[in-house]
Each structure stands twice: as C-alpha cells, then as structure tokens.
C-alpha atoms as a PDB file:
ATOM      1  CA  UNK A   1      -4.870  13.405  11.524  1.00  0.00           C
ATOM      2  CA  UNK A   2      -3.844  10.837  14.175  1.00  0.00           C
ATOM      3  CA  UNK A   3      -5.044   8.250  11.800  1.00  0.00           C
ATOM      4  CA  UNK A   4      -3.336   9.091   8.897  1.00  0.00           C
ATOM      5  CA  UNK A   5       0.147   9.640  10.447  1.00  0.00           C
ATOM      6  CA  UNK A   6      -0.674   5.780  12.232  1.00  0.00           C
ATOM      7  CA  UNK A   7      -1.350   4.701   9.234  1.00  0.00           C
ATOM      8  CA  UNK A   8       1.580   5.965   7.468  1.00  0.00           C
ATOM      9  CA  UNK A   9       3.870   4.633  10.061  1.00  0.00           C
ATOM     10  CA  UNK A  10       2.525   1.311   9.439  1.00  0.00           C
ATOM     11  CA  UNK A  11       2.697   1.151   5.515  1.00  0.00           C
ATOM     12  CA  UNK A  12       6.702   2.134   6.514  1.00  0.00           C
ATOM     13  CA  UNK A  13       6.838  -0.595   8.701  1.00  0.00           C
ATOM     14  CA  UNK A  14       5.263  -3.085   6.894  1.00  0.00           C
ATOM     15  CA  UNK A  15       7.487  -1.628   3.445  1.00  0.00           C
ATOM     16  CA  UNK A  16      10.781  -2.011   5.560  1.00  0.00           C
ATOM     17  CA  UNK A  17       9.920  -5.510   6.621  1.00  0.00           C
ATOM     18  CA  UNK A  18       9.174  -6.422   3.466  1.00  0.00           C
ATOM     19  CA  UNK A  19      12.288  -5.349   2.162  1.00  0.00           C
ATOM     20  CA  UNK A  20      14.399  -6.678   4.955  1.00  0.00           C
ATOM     21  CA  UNK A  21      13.021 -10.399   4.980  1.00  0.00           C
ATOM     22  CA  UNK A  22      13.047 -10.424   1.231  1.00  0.00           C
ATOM     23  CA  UNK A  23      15.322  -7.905  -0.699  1.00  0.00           C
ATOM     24  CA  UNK A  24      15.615  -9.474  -4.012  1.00  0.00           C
ATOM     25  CA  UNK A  25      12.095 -10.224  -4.532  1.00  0.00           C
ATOM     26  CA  UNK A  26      11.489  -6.407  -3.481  1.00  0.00           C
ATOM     27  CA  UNK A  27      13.885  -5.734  -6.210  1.00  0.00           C
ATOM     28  CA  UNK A  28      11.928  -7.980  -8.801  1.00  0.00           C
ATOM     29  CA  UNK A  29       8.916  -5.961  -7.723  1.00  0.00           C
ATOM     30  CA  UNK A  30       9.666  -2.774  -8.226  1.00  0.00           C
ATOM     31  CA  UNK A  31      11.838  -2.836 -11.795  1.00  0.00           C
ATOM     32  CA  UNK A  32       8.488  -4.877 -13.109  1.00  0.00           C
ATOM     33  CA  UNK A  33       6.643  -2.045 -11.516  1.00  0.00           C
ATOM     34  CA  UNK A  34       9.237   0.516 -12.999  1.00  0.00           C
ATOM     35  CA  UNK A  35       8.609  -1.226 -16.545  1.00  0.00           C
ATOM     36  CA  UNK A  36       4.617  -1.395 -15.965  1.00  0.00           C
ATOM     37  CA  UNK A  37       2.372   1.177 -18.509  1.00  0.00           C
ATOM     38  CA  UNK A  38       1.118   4.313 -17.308  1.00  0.00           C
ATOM     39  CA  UNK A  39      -2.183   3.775 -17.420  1.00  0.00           C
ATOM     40  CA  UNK A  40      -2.305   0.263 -15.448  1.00  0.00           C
ATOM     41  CA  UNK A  41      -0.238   1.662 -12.811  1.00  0.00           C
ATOM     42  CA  UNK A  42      -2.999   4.577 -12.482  1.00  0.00           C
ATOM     43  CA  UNK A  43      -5.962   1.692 -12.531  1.00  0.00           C
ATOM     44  CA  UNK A  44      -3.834   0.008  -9.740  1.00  0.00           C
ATOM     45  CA  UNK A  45      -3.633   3.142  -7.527  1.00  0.00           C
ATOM     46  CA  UNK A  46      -7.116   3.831  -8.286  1.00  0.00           C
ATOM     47  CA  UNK A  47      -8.506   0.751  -6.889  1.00  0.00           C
ATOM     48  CA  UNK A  48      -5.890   0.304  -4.364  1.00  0.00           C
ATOM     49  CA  UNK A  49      -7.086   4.054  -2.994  1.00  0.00           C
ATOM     50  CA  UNK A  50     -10.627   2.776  -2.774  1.00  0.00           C
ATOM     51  CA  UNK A  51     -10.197  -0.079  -1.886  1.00  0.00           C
ATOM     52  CA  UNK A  52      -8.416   1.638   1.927  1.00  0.00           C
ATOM     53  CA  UNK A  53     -11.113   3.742   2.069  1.00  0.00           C
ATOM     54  CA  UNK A  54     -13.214   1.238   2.200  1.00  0.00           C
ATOM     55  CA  UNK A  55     -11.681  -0.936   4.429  1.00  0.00           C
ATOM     56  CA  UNK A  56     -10.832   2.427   6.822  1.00  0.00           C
ATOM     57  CA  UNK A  57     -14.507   2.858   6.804  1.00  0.00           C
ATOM     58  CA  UNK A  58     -15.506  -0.670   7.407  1.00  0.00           C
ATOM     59  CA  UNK A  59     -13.067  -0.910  10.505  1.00  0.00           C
ATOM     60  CA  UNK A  60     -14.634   2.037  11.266  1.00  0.00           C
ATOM     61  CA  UNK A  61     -18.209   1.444  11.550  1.00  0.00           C
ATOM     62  CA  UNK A  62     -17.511  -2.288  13.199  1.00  0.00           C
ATOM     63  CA  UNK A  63     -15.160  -0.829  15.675  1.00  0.00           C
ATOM     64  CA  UNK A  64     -18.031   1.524  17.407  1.00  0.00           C
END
C-alpha cells in the first residue's frame, strides 16, 4: 500500500511539473487526447497498465 500511495504522489508530481514548465503544450495534449477514439485510448491504457507492472516488477526483482 506504501507503494502505491508513493507512486501516486509521484505521477502528481511529475503531472504538475509538466504542466507548470509547459502549460500550452499540456493543453495541446489533452484536447487531442479529448478528441482521440474510444477504443485507442483503451489500447493506450492497456499497454500503458502493463507496461508499469512490468517495470514495478523489474525494479523489483533487481532491487533485492
């Protein structure tokens, strides 16, 4: 549970930066996101989700 509420913390962080050092192309992003089909923005989550995972559990198993 620790790990997930670090982790969290640090996708806010990194999100905030983000849209502090560059607002408008934040903006850009997310109304081409906003116009983006369904069913590519599910592929996208899909392989960003697994992708974490398996990064999580390579950090994981190196960090031992």
């Amino acid at each position: 549970m620790r790990d997930l509420a670090a982790a969290l913390g640090l996708a806010l962080a990194i999100e905030g930066l983000l849209c502090a050092a560059f607002p408008r192309a934040m903006r850009r992003a997310m109304l081409e996101a906003a116009h983006t089909p369904t069913e590519r923005m599910r592929l996208v989550g899909v392989v960003s989700a697994v992708a974490g995972v398996v990064v999580v559990g390579v950090v994981r198993l190196l960090m031992r």
